[in-house]
C-alpha atoms as a PDB file:
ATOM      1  CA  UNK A   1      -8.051  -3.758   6.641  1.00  0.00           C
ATOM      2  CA  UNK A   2     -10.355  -0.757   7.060  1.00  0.00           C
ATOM      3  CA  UNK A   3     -13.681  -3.050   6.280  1.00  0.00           C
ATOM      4  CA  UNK A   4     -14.799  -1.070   3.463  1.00  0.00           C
ATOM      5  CA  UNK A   5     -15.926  -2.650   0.182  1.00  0.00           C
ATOM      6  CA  UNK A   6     -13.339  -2.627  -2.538  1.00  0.00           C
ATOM      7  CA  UNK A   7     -13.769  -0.788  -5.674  1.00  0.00           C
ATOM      8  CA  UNK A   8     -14.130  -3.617  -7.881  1.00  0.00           C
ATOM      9  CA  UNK A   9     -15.581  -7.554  -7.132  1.00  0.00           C
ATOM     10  CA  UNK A  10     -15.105 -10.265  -9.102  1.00  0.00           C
ATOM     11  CA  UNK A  11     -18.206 -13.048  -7.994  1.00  0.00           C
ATOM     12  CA  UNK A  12     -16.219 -15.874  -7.811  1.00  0.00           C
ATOM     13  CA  UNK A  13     -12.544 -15.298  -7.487  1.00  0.00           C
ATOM     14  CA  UNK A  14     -10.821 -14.084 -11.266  1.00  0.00           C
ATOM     15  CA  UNK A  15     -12.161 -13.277 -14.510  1.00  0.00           C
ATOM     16  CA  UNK A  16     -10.435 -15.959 -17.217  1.00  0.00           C
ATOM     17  CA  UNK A  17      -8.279 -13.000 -18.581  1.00  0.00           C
ATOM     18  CA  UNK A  18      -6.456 -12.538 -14.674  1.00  0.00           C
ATOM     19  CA  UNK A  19      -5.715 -16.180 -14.618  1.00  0.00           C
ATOM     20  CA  UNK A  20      -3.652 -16.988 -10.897  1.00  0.00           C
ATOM     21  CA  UNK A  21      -1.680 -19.645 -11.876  1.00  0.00           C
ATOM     22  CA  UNK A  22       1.373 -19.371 -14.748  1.00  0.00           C
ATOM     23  CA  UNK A  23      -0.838 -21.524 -17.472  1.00  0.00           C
ATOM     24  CA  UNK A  24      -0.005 -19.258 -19.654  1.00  0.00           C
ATOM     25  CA  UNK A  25       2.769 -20.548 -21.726  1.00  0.00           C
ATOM     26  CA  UNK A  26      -0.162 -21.431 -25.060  1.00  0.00           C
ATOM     27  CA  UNK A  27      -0.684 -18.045 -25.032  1.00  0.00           C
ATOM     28  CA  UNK A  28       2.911 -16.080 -26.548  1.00  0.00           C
ATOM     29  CA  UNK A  29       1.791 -12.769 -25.431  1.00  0.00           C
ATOM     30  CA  UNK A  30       1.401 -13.390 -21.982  1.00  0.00           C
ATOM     31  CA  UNK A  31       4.974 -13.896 -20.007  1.00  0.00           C
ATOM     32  CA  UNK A  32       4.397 -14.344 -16.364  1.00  0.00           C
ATOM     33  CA  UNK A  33       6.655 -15.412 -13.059  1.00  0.00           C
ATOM     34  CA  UNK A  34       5.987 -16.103  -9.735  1.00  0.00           C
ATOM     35  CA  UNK A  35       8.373 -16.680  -6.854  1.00  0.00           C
ATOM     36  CA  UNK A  36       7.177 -18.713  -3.714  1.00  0.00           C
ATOM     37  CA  UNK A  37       8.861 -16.968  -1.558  1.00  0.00           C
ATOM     38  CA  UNK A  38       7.813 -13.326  -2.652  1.00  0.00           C
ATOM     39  CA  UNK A  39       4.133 -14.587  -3.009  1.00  0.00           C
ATOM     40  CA  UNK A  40       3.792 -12.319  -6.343  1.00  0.00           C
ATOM     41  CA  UNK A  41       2.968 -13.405  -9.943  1.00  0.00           C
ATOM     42  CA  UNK A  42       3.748 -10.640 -12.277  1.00  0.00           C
ATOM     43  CA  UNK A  43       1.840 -11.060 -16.068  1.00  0.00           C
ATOM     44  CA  UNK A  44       2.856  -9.281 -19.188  1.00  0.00           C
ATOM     45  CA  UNK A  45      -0.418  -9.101 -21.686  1.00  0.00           C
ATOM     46  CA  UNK A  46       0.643  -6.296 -23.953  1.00  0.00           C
ATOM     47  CA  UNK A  47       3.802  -4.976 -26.322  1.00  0.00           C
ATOM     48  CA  UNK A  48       4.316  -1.324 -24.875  1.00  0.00           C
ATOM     49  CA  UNK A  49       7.333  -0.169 -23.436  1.00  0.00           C
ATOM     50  CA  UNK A  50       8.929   0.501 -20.932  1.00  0.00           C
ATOM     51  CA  UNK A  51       7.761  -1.365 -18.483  1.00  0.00           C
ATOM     52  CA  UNK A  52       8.942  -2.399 -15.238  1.00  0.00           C
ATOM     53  CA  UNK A  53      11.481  -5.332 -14.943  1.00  0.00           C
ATOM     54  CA  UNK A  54       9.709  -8.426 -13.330  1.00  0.00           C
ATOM     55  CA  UNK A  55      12.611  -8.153 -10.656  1.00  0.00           C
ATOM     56  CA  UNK A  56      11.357  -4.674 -10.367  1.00  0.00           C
ATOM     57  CA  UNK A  57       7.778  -4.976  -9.827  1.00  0.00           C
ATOM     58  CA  UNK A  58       8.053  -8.408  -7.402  1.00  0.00           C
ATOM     59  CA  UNK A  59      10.684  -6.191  -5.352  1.00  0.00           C
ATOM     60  CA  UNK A  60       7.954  -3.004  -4.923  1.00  0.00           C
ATOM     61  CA  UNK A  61       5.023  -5.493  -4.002  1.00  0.00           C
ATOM     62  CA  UNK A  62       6.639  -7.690  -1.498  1.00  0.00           C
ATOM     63  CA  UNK A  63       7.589  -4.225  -0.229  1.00  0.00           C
ATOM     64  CA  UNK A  64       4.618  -2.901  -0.099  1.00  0.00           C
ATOM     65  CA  UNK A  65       3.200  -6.096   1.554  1.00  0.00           C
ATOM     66  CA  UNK A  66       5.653  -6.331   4.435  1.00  0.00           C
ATOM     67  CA  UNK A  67       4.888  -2.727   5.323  1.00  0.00           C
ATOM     68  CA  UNK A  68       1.445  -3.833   5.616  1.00  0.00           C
ATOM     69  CA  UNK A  69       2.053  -7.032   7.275  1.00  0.00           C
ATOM     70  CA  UNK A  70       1.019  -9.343   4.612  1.00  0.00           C
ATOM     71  CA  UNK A  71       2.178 -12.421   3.077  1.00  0.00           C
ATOM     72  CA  UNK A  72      -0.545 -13.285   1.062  1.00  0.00           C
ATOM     73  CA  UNK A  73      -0.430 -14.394  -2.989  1.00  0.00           C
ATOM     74  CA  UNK A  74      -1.017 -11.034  -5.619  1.00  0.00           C
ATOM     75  CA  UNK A  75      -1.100 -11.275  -9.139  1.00  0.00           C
ATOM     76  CA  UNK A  76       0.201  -8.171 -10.881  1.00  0.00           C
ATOM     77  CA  UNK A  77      -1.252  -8.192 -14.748  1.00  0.00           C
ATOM     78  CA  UNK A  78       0.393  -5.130 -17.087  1.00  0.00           C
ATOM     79  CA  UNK A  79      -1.914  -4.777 -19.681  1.00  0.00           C
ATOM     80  CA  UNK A  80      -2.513  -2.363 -22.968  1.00  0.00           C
ATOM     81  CA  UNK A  81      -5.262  -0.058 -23.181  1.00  0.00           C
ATOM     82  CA  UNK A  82      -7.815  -2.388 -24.737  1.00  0.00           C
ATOM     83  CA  UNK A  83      -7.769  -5.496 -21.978  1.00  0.00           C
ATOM     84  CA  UNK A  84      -7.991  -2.151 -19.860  1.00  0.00           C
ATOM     85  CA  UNK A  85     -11.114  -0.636 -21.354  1.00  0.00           C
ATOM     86  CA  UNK A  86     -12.794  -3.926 -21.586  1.00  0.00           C
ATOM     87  CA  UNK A  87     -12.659  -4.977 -18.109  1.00  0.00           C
ATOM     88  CA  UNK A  88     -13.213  -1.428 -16.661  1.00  0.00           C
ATOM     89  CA  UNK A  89     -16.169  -1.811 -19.106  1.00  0.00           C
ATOM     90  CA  UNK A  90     -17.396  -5.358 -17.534  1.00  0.00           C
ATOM     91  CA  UNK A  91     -16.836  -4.915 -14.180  1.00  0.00           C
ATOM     92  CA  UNK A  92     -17.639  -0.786 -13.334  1.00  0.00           C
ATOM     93  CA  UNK A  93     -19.438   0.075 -16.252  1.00  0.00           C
ATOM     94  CA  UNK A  94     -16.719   2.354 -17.315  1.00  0.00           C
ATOM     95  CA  UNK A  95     -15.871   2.263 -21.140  1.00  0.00           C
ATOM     96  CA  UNK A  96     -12.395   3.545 -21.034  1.00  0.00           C
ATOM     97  CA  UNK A  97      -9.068   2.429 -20.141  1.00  0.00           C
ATOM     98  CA  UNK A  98      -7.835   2.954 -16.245  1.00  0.00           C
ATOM     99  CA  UNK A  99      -4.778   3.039 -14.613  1.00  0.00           C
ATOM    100  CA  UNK A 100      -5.007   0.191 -11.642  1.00  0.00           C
ATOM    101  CA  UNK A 101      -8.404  -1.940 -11.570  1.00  0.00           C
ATOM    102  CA  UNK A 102      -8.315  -4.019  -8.359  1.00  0.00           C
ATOM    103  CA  UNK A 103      -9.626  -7.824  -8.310  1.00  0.00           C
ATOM    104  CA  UNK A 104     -10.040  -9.406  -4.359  1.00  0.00           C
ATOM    105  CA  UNK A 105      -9.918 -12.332  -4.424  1.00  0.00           C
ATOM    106  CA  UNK A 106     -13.051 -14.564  -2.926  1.00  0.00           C
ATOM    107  CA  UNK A 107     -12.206 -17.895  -2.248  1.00  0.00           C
ATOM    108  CA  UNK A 108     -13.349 -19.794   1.230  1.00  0.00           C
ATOM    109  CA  UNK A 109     -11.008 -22.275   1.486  1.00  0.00           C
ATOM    110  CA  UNK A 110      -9.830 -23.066   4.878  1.00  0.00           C
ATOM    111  CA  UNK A 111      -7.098 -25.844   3.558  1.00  0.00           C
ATOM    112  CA  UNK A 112      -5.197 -22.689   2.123  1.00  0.00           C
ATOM    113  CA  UNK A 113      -2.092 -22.073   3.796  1.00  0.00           C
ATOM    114  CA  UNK A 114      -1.476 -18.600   1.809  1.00  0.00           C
ATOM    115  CA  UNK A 115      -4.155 -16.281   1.688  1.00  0.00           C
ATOM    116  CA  UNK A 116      -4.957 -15.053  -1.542  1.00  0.00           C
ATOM    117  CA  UNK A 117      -5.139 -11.147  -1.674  1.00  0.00           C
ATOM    118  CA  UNK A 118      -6.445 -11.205  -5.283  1.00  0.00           C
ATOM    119  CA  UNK A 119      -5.438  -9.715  -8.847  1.00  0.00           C
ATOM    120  CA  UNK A 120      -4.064  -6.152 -10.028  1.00  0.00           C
ATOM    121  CA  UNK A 121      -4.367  -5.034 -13.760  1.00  0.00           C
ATOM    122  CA  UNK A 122      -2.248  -2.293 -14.715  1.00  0.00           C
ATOM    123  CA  UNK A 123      -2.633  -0.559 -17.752  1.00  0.00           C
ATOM    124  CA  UNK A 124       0.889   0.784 -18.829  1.00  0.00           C
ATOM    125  CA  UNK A 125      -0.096   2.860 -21.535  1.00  0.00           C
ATOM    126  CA  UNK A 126      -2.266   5.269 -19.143  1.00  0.00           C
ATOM    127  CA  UNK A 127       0.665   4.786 -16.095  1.00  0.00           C
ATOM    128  CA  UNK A 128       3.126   6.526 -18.890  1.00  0.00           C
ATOM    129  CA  UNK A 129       0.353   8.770 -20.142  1.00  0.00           C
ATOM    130  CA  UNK A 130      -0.366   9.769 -16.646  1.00  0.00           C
ATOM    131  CA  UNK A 131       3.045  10.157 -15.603  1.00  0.00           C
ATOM    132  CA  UNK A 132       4.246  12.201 -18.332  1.00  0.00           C
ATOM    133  CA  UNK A 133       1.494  14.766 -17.385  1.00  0.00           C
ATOM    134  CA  UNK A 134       2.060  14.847 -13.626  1.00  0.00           C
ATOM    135  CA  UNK A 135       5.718  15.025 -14.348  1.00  0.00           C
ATOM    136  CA  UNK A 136       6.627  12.463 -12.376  1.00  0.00           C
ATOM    137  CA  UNK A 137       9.177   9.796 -12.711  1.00  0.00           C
ATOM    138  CA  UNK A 138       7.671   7.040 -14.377  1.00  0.00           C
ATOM    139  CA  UNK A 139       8.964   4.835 -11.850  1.00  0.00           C
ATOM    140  CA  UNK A 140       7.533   6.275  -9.116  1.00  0.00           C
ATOM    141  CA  UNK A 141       4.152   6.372 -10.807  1.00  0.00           C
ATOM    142  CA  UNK A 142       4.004   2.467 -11.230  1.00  0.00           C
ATOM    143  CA  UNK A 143       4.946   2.420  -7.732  1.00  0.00           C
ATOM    144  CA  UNK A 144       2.118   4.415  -6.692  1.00  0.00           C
ATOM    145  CA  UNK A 145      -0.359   2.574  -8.651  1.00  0.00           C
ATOM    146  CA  UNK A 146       1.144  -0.621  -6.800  1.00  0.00           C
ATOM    147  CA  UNK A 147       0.473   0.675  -3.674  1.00  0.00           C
ATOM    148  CA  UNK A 148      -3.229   2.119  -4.779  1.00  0.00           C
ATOM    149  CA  UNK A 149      -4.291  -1.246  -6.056  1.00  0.00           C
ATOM    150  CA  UNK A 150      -2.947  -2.901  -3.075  1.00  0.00           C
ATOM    151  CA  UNK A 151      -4.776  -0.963  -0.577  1.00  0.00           C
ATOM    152  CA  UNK A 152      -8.079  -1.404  -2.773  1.00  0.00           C
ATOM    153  CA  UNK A 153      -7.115  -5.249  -2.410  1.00  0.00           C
ATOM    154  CA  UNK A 154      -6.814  -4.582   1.270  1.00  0.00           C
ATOM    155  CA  UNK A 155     -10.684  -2.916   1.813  1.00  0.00           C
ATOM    156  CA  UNK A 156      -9.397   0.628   1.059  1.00  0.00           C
ATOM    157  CA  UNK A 157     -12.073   2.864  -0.877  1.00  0.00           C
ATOM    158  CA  UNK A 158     -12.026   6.753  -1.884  1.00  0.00           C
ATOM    159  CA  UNK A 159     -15.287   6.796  -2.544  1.00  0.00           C
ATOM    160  CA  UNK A 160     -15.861   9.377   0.483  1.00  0.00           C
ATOM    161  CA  UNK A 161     -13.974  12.153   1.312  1.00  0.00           C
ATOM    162  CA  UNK A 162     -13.235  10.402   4.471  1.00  0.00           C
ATOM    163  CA  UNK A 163     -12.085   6.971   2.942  1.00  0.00           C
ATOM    164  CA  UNK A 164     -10.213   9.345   0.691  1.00  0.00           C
ATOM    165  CA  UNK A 165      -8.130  11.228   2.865  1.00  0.00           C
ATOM    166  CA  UNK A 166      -7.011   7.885   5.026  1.00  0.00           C
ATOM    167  CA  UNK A 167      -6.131   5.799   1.484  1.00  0.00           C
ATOM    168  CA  UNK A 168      -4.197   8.935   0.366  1.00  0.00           C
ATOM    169  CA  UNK A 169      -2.385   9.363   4.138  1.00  0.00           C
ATOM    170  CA  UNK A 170      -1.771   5.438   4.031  1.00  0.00           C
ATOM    171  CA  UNK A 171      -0.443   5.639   0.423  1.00  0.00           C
ATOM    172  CA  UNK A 172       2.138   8.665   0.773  1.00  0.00           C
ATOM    173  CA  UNK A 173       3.366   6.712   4.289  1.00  0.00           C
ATOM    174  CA  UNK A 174       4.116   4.196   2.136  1.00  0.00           C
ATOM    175  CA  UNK A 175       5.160   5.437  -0.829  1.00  0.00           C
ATOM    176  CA  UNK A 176       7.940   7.850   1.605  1.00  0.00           C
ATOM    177  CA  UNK A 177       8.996   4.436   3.120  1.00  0.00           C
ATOM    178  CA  UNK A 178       9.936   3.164  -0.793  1.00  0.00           C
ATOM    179  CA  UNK A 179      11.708   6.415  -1.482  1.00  0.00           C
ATOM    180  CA  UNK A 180       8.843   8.173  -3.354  1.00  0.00           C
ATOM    181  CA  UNK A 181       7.918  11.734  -2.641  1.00  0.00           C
ATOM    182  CA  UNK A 182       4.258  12.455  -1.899  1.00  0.00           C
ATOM    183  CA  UNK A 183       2.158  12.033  -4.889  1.00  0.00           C
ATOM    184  CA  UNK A 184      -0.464  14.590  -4.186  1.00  0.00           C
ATOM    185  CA  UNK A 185       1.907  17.467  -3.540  1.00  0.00           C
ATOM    186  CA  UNK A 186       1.204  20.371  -6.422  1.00  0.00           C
ATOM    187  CA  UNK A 187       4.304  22.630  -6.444  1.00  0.00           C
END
């Protein structure tokens, strides 16, 4: 953890609409999973397509966390562009959908035996949008937007040129150990 304030905190732990826990079977638009031993809950909240697999996106993240020495619980929520819009809206003042908005989680409880890293919401309209106009695989996009939100999670910032160059060097050393060429490169 680099100590730096994330982009985005929620006062007291998770809005309503990034529930933690799998409560969600009243609600038939939301599917969601969660494996104990991968330590990631994975939400569906919208209808577009394609998406990743649930398979897909718990194998990525408890990739991503091993590199980084973690074993603590994330919640991955894929959203559509209006659950997007309105929480960019809330929470940064933003009205407009985003790609990755990053929740930390703040609970103090010392009788947890699993940290909680906190909550990802990942809009997969603008993650198709975004990758059709970089021209990258769209699969390699979502992974990059896993790995963004993650380090956000983790204290990351690009606020500062500074904070910006060591989030990108951190993400394309990860993103090279999953496979995935540099992100940034322009050729």
């Amino acid at each position: 953890m680099v100590g730096r304030s994330p982009t985005v905190t929620v006062p007291t732990g998770v809005p309503d609409a990034m529930p933690m826990s799998t409560d969600s079977a009243e609600d038939d638009s939301c599917r969601s999973a969660l494996t104990s031993d991968e330590h990631v809950e994975v939400q569906y909240a919208c209808a577009f397509e394609p998406v990743p697999s649930e398979a897909q996106v718990h194998a990525w993240c408890t990739q991503i966390m091993r590199a980084l020495h973690s074993n603590a619980l994330l919640c991955v929520r894929i959203v559509d562009a209006d659950e997007s819009q309105s929480l960019n809206r809330e929470y940064r003042g933003h009205d407009r959908p985003t790609n990755v908005l990053s929740f930390p989680a703040e609970i103090d409880n010392p009788d947890h035996q699993i940290p909680v890293l906190g909550d990802l919401l990942i809009c997969a309209p603008i993650i198709a949008a975004e990758a059709m106009e970089q021209g990258k695989p769209l699969a390699h996009h979502w992974q990059h937007m896993l790995v963004h939100g993650i380090l956000h999670l983790m204290g990351y910032d690009h606020q500062l040129p500074d904070e910006q160059a060591e989030m990108e060097a951190q993400e394309i050393t990860l993103l090279a150990q999953m496979g995935v060429p540099d992100p940034y490169w322009i050729g």
